[in-house]
N, C-alpha and C. Protein backbone atom coordinates (compact mmCIF):
# COMPACT_ATOMS: atom_id res chain seq x y z
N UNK A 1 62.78 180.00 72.75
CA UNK A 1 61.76 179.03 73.12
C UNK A 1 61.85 177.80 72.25
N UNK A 2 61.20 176.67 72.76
CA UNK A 2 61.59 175.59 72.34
C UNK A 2 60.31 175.07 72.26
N UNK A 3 59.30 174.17 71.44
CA UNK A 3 58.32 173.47 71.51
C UNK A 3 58.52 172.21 71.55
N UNK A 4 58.38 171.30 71.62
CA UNK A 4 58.49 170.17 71.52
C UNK A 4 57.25 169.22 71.47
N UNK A 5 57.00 168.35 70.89
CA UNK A 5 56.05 167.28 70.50
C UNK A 5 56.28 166.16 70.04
N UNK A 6 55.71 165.16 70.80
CA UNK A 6 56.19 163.34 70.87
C UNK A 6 55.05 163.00 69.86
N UNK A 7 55.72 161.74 69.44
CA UNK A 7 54.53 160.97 68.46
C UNK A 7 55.64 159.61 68.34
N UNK A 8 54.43 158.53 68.18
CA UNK A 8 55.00 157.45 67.89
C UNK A 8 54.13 156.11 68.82
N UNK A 9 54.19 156.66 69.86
CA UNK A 9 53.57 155.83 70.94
C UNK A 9 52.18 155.04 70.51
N UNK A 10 51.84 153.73 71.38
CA UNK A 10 50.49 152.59 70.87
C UNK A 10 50.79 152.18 71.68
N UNK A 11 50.03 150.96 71.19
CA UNK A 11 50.09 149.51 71.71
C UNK A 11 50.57 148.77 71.39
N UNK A 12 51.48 147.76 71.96
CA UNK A 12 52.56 146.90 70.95
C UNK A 12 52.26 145.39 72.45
N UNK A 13 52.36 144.25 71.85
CA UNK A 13 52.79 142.54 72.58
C UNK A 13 54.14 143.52 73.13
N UNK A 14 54.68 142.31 74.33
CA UNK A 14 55.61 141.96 74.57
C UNK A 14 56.51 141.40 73.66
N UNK A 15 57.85 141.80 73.67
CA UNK A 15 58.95 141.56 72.79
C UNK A 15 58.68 142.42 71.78
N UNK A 16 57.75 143.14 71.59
CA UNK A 16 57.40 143.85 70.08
C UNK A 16 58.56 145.38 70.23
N UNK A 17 58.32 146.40 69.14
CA UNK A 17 58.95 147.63 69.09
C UNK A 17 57.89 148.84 68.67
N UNK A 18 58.64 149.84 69.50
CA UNK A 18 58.35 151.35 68.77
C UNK A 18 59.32 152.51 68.89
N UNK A 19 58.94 152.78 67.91
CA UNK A 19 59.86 153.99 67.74
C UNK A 19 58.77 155.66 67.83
N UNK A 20 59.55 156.18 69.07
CA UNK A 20 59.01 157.63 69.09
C UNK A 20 60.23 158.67 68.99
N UNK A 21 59.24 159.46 68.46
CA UNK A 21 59.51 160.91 68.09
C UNK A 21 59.45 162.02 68.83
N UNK A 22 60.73 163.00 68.81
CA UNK A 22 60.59 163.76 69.47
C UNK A 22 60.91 165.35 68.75
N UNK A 23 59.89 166.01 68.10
CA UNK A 23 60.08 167.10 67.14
C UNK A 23 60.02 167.91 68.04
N UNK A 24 61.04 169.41 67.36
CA UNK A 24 61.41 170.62 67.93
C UNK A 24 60.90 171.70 67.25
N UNK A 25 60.52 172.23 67.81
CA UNK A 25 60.61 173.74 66.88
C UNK A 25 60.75 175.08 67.56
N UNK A 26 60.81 175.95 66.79
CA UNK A 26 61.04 177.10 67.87
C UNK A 26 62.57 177.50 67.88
N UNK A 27 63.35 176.49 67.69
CA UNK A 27 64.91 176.88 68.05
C UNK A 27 65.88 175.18 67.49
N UNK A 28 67.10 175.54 67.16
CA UNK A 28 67.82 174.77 66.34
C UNK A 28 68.38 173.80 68.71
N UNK A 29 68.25 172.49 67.83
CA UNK A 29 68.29 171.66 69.05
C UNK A 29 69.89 171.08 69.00
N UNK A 30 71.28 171.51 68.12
CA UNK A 30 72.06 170.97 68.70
C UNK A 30 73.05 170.97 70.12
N UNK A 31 72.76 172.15 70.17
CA UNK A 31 73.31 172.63 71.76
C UNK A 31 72.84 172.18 72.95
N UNK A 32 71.74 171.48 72.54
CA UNK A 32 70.58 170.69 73.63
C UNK A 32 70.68 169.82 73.97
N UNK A 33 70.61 169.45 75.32
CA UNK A 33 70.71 167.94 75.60
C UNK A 33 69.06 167.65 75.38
N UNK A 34 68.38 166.38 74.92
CA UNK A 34 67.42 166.26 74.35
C UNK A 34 66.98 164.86 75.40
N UNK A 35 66.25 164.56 76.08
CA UNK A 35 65.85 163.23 76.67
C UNK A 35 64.56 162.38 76.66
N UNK A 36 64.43 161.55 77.00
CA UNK A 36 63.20 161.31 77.57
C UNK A 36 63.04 160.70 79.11
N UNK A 37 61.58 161.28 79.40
CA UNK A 37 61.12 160.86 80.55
C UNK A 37 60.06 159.51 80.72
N UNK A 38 59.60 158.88 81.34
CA UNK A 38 58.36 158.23 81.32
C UNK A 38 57.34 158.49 82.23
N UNK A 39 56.36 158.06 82.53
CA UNK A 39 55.64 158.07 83.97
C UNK A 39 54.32 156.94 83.83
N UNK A 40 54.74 156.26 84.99
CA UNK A 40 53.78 154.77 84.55
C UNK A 40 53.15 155.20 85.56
N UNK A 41 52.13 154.36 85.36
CA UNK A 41 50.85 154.65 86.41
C UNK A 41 51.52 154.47 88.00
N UNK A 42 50.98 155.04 88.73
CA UNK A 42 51.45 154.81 90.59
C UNK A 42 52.99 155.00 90.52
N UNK A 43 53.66 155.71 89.76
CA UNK A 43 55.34 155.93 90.02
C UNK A 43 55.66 157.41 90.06
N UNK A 44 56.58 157.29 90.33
CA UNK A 44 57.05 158.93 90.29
C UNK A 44 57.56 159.01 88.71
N UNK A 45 57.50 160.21 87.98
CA UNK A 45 58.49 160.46 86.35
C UNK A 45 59.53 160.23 86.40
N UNK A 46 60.30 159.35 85.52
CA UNK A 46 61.64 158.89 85.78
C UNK A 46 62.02 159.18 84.14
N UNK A 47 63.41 159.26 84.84
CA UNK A 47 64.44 159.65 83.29
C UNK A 47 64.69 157.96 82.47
N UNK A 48 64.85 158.46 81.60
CA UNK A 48 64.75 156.85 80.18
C UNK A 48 66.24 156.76 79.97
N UNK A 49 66.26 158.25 79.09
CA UNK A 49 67.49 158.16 78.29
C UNK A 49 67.81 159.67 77.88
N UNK A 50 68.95 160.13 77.46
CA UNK A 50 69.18 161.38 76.59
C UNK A 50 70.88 161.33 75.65
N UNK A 51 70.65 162.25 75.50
CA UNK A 51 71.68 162.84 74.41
C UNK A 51 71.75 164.10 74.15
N UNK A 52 73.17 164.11 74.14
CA UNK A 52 73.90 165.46 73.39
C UNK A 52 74.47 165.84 72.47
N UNK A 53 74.24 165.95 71.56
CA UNK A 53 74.75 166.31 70.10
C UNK A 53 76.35 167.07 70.08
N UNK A 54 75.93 168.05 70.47
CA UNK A 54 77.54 169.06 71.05
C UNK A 54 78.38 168.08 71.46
N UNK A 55 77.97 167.46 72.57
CA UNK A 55 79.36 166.38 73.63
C UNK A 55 79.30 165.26 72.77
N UNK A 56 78.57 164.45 71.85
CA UNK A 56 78.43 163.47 71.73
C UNK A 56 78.26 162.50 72.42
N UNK A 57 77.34 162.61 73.46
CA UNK A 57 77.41 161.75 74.68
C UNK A 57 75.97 160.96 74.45
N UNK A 58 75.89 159.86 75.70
CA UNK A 58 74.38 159.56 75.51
C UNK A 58 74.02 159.02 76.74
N UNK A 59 73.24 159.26 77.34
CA UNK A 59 72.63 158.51 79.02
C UNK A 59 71.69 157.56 78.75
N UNK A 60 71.70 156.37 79.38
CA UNK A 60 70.05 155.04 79.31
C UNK A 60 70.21 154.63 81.04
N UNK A 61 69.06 154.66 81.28
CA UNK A 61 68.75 154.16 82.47
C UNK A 61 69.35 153.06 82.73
N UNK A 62 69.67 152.21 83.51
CA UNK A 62 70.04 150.71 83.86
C UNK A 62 68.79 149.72 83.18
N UNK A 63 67.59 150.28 82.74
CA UNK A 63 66.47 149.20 82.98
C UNK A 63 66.18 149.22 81.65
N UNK A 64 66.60 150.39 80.83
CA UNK A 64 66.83 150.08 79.01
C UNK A 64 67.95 149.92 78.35
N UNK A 65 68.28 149.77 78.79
CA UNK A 65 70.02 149.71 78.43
C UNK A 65 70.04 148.20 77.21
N UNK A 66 70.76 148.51 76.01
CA UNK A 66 70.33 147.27 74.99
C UNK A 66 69.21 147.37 74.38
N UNK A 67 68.21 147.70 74.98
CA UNK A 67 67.25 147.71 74.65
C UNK A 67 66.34 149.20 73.66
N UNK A 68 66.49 149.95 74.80
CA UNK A 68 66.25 151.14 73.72
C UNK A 68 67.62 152.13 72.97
N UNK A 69 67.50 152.97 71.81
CA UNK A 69 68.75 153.45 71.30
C UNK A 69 67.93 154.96 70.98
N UNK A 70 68.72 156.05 71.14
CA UNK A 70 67.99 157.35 70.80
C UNK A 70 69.39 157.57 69.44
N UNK A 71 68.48 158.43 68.90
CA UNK A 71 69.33 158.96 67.43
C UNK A 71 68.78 160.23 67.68
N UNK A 72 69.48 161.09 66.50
CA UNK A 72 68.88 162.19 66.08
C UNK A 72 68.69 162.61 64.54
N UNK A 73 67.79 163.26 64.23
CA UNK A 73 68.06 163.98 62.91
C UNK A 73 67.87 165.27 62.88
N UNK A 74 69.11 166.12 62.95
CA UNK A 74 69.08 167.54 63.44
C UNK A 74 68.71 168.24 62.47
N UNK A 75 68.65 168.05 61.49
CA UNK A 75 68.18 168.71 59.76
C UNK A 75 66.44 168.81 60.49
N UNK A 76 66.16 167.90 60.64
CA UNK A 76 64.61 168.01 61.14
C UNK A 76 64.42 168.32 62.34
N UNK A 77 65.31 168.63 63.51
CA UNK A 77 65.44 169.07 64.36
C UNK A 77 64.36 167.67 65.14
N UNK A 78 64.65 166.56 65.02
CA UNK A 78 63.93 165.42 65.61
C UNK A 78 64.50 164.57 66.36
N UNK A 79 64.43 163.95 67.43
CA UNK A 79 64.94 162.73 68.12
C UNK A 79 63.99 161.71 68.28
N UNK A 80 65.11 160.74 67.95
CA UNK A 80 63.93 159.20 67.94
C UNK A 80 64.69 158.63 69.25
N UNK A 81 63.55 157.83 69.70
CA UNK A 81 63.72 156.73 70.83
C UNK A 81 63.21 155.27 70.30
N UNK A 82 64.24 154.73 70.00
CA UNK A 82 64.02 153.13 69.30
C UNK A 82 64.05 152.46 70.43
N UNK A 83 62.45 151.66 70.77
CA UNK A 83 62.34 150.87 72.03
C UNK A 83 62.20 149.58 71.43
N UNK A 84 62.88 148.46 71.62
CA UNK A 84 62.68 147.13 71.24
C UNK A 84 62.59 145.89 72.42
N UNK A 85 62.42 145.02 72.30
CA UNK A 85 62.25 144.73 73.46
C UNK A 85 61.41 144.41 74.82
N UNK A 86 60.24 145.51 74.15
CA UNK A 86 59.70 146.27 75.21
C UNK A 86 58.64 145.10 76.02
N UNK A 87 58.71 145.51 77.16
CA UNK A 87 57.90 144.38 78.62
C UNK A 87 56.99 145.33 79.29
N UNK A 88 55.84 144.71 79.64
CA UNK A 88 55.04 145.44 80.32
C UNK A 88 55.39 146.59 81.12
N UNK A 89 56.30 146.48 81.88
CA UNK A 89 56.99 147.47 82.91
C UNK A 89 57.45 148.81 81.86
N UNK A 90 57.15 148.62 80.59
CA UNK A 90 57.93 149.91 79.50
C UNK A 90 56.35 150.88 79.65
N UNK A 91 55.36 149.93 80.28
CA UNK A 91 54.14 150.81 79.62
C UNK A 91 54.47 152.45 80.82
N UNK A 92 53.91 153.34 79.88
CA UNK A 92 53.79 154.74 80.89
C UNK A 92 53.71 155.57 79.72
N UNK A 93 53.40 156.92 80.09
CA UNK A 93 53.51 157.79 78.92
C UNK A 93 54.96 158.32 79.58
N UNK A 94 55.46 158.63 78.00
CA UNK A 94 56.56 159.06 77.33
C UNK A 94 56.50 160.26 76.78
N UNK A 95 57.97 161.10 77.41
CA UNK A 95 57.98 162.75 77.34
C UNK A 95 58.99 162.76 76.94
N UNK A 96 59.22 163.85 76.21
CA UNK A 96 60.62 164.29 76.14
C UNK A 96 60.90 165.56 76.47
N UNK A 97 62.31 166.35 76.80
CA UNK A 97 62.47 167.00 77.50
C UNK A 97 64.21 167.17 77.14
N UNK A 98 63.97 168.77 76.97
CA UNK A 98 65.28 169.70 76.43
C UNK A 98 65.60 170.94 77.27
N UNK A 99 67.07 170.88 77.82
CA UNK A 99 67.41 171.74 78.13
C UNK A 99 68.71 172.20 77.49
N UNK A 100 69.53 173.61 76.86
CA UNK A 100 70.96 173.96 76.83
C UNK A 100 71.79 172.90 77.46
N UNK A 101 72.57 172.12 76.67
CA UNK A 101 73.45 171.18 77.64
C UNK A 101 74.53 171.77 78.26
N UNK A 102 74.66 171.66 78.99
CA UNK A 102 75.91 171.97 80.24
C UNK A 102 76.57 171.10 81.27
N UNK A 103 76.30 169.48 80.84
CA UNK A 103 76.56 168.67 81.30
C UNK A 103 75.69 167.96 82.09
N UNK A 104 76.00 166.60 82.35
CA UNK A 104 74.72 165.29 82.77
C UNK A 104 74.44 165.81 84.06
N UNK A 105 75.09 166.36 84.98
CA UNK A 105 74.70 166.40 86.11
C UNK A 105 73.22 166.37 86.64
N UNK A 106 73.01 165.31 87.44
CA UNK A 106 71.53 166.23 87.96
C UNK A 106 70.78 165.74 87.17
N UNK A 107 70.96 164.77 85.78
CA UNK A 107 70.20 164.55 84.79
C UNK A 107 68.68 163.83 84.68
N UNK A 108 69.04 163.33 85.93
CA UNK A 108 67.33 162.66 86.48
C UNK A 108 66.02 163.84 86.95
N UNK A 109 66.62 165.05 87.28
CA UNK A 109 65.84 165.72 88.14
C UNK A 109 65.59 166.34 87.21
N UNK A 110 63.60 166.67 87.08
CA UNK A 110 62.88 166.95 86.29
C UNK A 110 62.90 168.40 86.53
N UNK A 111 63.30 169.04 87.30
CA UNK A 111 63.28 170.65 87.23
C UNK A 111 64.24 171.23 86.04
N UNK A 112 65.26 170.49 86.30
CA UNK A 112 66.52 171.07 85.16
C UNK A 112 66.00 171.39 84.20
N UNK A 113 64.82 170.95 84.12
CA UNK A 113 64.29 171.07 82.01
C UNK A 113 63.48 172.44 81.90
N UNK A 114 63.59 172.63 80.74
CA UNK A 114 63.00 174.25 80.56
C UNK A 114 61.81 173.67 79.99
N UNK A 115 61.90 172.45 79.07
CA UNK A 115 60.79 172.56 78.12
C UNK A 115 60.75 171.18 77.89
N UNK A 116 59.32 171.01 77.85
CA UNK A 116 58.61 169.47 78.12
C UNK A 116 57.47 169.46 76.86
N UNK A 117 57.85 168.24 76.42
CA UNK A 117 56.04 168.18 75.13
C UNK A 117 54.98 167.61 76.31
N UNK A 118 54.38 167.06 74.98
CA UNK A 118 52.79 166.97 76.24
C UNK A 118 52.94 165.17 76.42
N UNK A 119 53.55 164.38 75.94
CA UNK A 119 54.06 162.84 76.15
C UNK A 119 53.08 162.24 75.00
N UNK A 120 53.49 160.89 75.12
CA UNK A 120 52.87 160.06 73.99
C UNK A 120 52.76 158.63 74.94
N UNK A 121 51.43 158.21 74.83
CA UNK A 121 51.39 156.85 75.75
C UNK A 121 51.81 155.37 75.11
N UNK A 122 52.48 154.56 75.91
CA UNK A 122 52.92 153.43 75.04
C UNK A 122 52.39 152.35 76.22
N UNK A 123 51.73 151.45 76.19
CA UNK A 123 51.15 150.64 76.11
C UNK A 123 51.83 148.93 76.10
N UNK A 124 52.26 148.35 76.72
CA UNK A 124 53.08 147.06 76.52
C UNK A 124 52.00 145.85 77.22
N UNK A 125 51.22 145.04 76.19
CA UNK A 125 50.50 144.27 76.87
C UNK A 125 51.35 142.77 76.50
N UNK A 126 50.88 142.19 77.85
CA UNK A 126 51.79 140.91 78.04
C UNK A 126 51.04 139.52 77.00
């Protein structure tokens, strides 16, 4: 089992930054592909970004791309999502979401995931 819990999320201007957090516990996260989701008001949950530690790989949406960067610190079993940049359209709450990696496939579709935190809301006022 895997827990997971976001932190980081506010209120930030336009052009401003944040950086969220995505802590694990329960189980060592390098074998994991590790992501995040968002969900803005009136949209369906959409995929952000992820990473794989094992493959060394990394996925960003078309619409953060430059803009946000995910890291990890696997000693703390943590992933950050460095959002800079950020425009009203960033506002939604923010999830993250781990499954065993076995490759990107499919990587948008929110079933694949075993294990979801509870999100962190971010806020982008113009």
């Amino acid at each position: 089992q895997v827990q997971l819990q976001e932190s980081g999320g506010g209120l930030v201007q336009t052009g401003g930054s944040l950086r969220l957090a995505c802590a694990a516990s329960g189980h060592t996260i390098t074998s994991y592909a590790m992501t995040w989701f968002r969900h803005a008001p009136g949209k369906e949950r959409e995929f952000v970004a992820g990473d794989s530690w094992s493959s060394g790989s990394e996925l960003y949406e078309d619409s953060v791309k430059c803009r946000f960067t995910i890291s990890r610190n696997n000693a703390k079993k943590t992933q950050y999502l460095q959002m800079n940049s950020l425009k009203p359209v960033d506002t939604a709450v923010y999830y993250c979401a781990a499954i065993p990696f076995v490759g990107w496939a499919q990587h948008r579709l929110e079933s694949r995931y075993n294990y979801w935190g509870q999100g962190t809301k971010v806020t982008v006022s113009s």
